[in-house]
C-alpha atoms as a PDB file:
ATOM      1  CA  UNK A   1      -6.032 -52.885  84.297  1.00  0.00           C
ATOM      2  CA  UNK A   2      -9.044 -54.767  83.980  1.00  0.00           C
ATOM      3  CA  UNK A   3     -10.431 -57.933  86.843  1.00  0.00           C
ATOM      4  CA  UNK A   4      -9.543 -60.258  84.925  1.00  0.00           C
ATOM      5  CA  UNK A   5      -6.137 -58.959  84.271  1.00  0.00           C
ATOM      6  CA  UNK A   6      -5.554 -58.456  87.996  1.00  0.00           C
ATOM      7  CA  UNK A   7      -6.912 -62.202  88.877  1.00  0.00           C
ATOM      8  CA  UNK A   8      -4.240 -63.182  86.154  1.00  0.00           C
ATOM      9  CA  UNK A   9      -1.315 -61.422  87.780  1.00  0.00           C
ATOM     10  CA  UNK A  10      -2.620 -62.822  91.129  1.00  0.00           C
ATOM     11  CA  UNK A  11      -2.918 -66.171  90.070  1.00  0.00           C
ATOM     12  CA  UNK A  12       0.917 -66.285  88.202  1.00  0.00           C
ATOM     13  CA  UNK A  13       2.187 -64.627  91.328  1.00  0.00           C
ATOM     14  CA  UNK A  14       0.110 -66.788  94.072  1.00  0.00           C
ATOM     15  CA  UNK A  15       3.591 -67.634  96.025  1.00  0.00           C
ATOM     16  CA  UNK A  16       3.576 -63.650  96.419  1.00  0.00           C
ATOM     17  CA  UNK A  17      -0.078 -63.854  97.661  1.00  0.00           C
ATOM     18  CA  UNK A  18       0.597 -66.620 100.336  1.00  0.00           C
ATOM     19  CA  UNK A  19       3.605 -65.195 101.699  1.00  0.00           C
ATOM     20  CA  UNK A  20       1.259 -62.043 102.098  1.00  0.00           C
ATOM     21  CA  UNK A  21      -1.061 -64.341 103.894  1.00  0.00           C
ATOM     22  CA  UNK A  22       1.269 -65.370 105.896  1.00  0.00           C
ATOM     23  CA  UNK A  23       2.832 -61.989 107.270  1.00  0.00           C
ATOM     24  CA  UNK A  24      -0.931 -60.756 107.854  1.00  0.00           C
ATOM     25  CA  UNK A  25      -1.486 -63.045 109.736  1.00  0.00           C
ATOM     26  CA  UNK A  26       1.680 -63.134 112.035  1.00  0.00           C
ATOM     27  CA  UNK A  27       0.785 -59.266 112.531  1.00  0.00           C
ATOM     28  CA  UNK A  28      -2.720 -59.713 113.359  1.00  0.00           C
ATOM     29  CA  UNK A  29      -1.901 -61.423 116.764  1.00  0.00           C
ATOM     30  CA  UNK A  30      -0.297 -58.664 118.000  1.00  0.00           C
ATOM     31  CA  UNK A  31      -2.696 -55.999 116.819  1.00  0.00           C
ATOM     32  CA  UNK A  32      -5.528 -57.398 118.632  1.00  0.00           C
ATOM     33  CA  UNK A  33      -3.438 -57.846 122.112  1.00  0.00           C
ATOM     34  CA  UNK A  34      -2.624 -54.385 122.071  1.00  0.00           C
ATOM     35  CA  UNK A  35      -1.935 -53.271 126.038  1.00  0.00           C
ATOM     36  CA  UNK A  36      -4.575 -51.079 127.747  1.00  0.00           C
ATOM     37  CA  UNK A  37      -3.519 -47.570 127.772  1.00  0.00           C
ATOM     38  CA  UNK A  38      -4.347 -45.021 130.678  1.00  0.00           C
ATOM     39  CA  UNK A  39      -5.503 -40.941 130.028  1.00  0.00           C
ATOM     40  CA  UNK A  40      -4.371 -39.251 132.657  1.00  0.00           C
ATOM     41  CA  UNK A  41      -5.201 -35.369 132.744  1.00  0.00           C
ATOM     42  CA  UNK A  42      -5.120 -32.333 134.884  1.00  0.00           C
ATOM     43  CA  UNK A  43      -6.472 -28.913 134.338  1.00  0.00           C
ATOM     44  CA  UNK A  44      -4.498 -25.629 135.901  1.00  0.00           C
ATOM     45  CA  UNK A  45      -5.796 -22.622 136.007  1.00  0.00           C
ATOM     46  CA  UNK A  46      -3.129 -19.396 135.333  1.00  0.00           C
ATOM     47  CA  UNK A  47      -4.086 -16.689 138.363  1.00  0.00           C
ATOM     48  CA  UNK A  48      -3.342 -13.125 138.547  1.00  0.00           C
ATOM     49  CA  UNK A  49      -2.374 -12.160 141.681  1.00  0.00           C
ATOM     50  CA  UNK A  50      -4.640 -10.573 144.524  1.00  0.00           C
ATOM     51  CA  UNK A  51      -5.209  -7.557 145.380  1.00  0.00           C
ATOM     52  CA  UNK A  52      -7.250  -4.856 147.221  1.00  0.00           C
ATOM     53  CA  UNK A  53      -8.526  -3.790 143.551  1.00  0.00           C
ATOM     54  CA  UNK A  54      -9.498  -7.238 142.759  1.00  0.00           C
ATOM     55  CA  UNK A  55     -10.152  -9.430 145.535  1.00  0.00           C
ATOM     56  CA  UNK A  56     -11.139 -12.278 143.565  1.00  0.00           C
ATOM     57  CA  UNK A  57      -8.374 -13.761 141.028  1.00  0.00           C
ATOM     58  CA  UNK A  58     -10.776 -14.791 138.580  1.00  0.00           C
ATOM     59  CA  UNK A  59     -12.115 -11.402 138.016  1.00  0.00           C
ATOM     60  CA  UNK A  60      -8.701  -9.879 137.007  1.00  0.00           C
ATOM     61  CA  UNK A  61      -8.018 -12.237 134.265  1.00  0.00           C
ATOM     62  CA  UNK A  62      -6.486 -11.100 130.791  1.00  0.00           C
ATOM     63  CA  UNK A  63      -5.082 -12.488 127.576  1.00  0.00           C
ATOM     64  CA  UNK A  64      -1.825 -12.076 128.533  1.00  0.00           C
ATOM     65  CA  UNK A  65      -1.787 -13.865 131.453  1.00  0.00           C
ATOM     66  CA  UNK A  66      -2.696 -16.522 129.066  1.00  0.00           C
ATOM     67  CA  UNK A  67      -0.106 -15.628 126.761  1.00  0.00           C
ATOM     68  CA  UNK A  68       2.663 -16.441 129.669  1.00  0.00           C
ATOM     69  CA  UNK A  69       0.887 -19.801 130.459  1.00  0.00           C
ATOM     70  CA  UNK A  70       1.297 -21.039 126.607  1.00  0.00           C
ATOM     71  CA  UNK A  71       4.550 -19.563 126.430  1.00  0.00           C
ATOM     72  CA  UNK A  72       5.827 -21.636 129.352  1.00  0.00           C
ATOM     73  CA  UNK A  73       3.814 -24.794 127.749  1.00  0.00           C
ATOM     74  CA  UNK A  74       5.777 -24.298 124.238  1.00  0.00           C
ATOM     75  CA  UNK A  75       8.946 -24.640 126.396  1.00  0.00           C
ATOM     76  CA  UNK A  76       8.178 -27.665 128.137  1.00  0.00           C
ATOM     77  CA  UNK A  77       6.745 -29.344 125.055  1.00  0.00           C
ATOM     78  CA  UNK A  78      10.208 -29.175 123.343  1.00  0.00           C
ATOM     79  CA  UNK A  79      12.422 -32.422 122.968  1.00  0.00           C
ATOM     80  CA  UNK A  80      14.823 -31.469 125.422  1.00  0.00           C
ATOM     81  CA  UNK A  81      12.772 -30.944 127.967  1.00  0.00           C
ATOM     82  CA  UNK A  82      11.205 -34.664 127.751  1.00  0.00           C
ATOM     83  CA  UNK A  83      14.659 -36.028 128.290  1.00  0.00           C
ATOM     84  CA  UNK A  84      14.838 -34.039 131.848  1.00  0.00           C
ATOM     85  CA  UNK A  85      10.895 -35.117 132.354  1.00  0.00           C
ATOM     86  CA  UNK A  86      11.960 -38.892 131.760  1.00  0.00           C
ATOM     87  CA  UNK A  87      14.860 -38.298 133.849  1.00  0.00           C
ATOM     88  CA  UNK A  88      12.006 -37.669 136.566  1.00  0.00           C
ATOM     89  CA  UNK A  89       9.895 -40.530 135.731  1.00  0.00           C
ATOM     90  CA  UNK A  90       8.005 -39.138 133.708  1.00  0.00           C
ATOM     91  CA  UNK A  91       6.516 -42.424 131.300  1.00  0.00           C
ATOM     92  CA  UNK A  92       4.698 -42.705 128.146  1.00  0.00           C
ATOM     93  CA  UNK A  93       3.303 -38.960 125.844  1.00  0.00           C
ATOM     94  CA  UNK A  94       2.898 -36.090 127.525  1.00  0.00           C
ATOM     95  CA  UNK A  95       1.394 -33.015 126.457  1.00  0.00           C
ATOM     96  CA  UNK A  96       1.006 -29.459 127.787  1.00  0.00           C
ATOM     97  CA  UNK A  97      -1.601 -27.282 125.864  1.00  0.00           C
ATOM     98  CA  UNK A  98      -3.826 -24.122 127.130  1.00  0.00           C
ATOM     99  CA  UNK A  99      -7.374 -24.206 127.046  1.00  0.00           C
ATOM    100  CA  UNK A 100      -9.295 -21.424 124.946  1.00  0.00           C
ATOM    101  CA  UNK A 101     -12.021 -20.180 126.707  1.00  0.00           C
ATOM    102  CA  UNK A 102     -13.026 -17.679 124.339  1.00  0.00           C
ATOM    103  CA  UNK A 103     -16.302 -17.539 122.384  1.00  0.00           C
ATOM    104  CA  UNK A 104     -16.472 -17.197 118.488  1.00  0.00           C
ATOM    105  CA  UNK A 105     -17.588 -13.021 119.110  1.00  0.00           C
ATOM    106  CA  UNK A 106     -14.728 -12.762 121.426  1.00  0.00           C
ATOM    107  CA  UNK A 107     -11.891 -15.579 120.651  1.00  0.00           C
ATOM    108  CA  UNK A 108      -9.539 -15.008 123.253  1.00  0.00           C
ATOM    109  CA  UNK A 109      -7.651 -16.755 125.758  1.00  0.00           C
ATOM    110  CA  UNK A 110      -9.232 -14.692 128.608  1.00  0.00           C
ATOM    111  CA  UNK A 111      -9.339 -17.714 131.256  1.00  0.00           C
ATOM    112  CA  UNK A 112      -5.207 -18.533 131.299  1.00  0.00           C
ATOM    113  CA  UNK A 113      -6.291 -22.423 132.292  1.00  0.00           C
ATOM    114  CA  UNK A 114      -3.637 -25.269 131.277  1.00  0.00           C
ATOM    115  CA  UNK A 115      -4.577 -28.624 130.040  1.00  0.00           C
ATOM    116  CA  UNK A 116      -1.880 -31.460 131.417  1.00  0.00           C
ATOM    117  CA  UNK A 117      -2.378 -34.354 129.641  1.00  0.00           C
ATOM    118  CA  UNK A 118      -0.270 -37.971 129.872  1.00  0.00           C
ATOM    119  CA  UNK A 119      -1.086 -41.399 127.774  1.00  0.00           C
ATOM    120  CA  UNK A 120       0.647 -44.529 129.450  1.00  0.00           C
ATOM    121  CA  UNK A 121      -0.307 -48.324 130.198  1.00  0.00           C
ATOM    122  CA  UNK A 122       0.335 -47.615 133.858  1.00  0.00           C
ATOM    123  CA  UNK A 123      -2.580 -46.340 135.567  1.00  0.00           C
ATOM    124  CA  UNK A 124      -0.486 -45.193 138.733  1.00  0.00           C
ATOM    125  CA  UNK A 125       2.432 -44.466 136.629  1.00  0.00           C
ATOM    126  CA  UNK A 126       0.488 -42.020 134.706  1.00  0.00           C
ATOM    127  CA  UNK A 127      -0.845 -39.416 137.874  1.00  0.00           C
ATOM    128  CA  UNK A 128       2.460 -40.256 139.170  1.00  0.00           C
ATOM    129  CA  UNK A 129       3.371 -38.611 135.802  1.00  0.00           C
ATOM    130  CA  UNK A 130       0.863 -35.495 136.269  1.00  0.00           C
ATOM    131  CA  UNK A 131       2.116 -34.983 139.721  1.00  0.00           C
ATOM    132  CA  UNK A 132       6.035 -34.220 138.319  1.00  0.00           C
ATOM    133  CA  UNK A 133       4.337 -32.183 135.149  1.00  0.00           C
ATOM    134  CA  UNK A 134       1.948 -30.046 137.330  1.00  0.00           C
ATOM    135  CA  UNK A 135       5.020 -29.203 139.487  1.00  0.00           C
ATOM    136  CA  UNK A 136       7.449 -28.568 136.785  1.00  0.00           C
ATOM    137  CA  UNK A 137       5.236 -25.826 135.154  1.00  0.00           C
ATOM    138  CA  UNK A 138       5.048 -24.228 138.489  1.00  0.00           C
ATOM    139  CA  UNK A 139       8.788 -24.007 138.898  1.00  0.00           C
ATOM    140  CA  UNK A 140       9.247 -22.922 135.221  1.00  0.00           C
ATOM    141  CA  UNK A 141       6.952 -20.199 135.797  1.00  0.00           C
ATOM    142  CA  UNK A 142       8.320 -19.362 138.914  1.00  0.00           C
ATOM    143  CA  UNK A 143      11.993 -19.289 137.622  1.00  0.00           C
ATOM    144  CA  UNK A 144      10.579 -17.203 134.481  1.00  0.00           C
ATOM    145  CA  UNK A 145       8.958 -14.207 136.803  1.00  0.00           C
ATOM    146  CA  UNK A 146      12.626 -14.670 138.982  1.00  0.00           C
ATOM    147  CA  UNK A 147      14.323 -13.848 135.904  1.00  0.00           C
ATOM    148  CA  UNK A 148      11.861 -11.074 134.979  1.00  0.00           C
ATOM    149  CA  UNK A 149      12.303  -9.663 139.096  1.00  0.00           C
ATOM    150  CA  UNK A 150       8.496  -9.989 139.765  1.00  0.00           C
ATOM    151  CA  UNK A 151       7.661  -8.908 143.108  1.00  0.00           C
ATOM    152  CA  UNK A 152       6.356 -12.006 145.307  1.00  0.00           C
ATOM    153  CA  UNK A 153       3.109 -10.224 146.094  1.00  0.00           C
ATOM    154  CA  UNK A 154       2.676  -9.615 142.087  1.00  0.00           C
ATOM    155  CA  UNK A 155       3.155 -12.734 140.906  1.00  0.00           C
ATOM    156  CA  UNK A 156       0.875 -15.015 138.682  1.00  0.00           C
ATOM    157  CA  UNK A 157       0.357 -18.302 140.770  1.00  0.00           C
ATOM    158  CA  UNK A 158      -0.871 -21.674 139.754  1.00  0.00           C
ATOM    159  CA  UNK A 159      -4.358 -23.524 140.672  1.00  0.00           C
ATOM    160  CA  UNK A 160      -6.123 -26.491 140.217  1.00  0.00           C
ATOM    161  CA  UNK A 161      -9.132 -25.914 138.273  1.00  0.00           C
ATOM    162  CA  UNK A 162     -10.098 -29.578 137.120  1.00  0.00           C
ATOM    163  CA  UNK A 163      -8.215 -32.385 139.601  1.00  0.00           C
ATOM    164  CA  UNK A 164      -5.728 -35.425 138.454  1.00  0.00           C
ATOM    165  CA  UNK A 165      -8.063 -38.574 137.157  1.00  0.00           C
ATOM    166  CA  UNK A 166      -7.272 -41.316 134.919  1.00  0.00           C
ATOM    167  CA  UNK A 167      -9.711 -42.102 132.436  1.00  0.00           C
ATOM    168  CA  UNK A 168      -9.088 -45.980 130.214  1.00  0.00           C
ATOM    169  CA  UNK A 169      -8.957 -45.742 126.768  1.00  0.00           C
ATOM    170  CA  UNK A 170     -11.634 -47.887 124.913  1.00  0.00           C
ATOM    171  CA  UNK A 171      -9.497 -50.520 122.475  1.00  0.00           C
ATOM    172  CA  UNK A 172     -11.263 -52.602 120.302  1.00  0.00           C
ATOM    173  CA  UNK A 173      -9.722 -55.928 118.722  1.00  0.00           C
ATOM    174  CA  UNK A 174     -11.907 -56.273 116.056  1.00  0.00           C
ATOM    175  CA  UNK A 175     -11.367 -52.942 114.253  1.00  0.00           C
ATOM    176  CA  UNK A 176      -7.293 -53.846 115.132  1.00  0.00           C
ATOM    177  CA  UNK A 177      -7.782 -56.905 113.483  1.00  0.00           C
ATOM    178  CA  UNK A 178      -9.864 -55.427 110.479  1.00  0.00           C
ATOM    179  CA  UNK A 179      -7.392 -52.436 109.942  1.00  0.00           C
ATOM    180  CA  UNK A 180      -4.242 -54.999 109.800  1.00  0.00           C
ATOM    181  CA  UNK A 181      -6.443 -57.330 107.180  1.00  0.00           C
ATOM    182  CA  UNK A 182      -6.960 -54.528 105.099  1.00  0.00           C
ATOM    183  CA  UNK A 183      -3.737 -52.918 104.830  1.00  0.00           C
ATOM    184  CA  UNK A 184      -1.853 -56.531 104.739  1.00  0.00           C
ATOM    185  CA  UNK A 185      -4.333 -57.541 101.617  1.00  0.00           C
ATOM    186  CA  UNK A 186      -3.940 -53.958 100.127  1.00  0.00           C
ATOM    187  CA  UNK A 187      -0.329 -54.236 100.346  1.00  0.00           C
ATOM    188  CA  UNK A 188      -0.049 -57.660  99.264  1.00  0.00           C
ATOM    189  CA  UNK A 189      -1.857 -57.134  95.990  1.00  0.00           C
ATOM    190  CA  UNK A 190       0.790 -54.331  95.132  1.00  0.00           C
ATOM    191  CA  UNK A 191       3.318 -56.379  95.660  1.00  0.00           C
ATOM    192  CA  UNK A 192       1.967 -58.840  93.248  1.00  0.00           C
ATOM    193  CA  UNK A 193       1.641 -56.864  90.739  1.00  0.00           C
ATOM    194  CA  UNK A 194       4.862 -54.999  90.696  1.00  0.00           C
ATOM    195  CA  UNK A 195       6.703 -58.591  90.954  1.00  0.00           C
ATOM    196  CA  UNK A 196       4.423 -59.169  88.178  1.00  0.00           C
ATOM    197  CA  UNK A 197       5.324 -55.975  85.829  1.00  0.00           C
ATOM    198  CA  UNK A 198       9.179 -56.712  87.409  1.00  0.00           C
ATOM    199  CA  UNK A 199       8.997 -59.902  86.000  1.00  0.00           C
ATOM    200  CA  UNK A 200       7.163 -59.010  82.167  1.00  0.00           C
ATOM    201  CA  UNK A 201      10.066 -55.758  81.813  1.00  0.00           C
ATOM    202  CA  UNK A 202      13.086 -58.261  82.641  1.00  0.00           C
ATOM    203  CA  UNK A 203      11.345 -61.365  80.034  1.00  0.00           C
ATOM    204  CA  UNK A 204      11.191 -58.188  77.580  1.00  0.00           C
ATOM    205  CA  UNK A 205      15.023 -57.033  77.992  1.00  0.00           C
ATOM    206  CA  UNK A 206      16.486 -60.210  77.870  1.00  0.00           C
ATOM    207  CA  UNK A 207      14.325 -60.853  74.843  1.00  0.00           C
ATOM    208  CA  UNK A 208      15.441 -57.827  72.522  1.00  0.00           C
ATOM    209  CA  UNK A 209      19.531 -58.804  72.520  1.00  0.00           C
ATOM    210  CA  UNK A 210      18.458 -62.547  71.008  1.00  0.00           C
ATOM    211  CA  UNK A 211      16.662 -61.524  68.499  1.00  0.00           C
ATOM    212  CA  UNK A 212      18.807 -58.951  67.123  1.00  0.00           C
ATOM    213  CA  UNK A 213      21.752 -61.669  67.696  1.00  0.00           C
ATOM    214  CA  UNK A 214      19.911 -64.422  65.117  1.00  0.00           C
ATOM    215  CA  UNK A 215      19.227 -61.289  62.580  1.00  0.00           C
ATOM    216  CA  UNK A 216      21.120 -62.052  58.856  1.00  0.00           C
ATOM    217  CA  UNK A 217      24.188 -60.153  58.353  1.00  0.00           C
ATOM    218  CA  UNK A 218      24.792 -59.593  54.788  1.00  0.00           C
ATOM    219  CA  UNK A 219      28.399 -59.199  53.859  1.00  0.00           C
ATOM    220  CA  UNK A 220      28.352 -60.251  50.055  1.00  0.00           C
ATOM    221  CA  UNK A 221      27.439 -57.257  47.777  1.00  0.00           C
ATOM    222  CA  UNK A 222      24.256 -57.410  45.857  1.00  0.00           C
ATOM    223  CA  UNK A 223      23.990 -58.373  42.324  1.00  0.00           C
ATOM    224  CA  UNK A 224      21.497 -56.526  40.181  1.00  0.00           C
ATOM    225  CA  UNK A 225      19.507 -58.495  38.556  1.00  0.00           C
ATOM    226  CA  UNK A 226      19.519 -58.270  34.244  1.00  0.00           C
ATOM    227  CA  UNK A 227      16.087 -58.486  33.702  1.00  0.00           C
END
């Protein structure tokens, strides 16, 4: 389809075109008042426990220890578990997720730290959010080495590495306001044009019938001719 063909089918179908207008720019209002939302994050960091061996926890650190961390983050990422968190008051996305702390010679999870993450509009509503998360994955890792019979003194514990903060994210109305124009005038000239082809395939059915309808219909048998 060539311009010109297009500003045809635009200009036959301009009722299509203004109710497009119209919707775009009922949904443009609400685009660019879009509520500030809050990042609140937390970073934990997956300890072996101490001993006379290895005094200091970071030193006795190994992929596996990792390994438990993620596995206890794939269980409370799982829909059933964000109905108890809301239950708790727990608002807006959440979103547990280790940390690789490998390099690209050695790719490993060798540092077992655990990224808490929460996205809400409510600032205090959010840490309030990180608080209930952070202690949740201690209890679910608690309960998991109960249920494995880990000794108290051989346990992997839980530490802050990075503390709670709450970071706004940046929201600009413009590109809100560009992005709905777009997609409403994209949209709208689709619409046109299938109401357009719509239109041209129904003219074309309704137009075979009649003509076939006011065809001759020869019932008297020819007569050949002498000559």
């Amino acid at each position: 389809m060539f311009l010109s063909d297009m500003a045809g089918v635009l200009k036959r179908r301009w009722y299509v075109i203004l109710a497009g207008a119209v919707i775009t720019a009922a949904s443009v209002l609400p685009a660019a008042r879009t509520q500030d939302r809050f990042l609140a994050s937390e970073v934990l960091m997956i300890q072996p426990p101490v001993s006379h061996y290895a005094p200091n926890p970071v030193t006795g650190l190994y992929p596996s220890i990792a390994i438990t961390a993620a596995a206890v983050a794939n269980r409370l990422n799982t829909a059933d578990s964000q109905e108890m968190f809301r239950s708790k008051g727990v608002i807006g996305t959440y979103r547990f997720e280790p940390r690789n702390t490998g390099t690209r010679q050695q790719p490993r999870y060798v540092i077992g730290s655990m990224s808490i993450t929460n996205i809400s509009t409510d600032e205090e509503g959010g840490l309030h959010s990180i608080k209930v998360l952070r202690t949740t994955f201690e209890q679910e890792l608690d309960a998991m080495q109960d249920e494995w019979k880990v000794k108290r003194d051989l346990r992997i514990t839980v530490a802050p590495l990075v503390p709670p903060s709450s970071t706004l994210l940046t929201h600009s109305p413009i590109r809100s306001v560009m992005g709905v124009g777009l997609i409403g005038m994209l949209v709208t000239a689709a619409v046109a044009m299938w109401t357009d082809e719509f239109a041209r395939r129904r003219r074309r059915t309704v137009a075979t019938p009649l003509s076939s309808a006011d065809s001759p219909h020869w019932t008297e048998p020819l007569v050949r001719s002498a000559l």
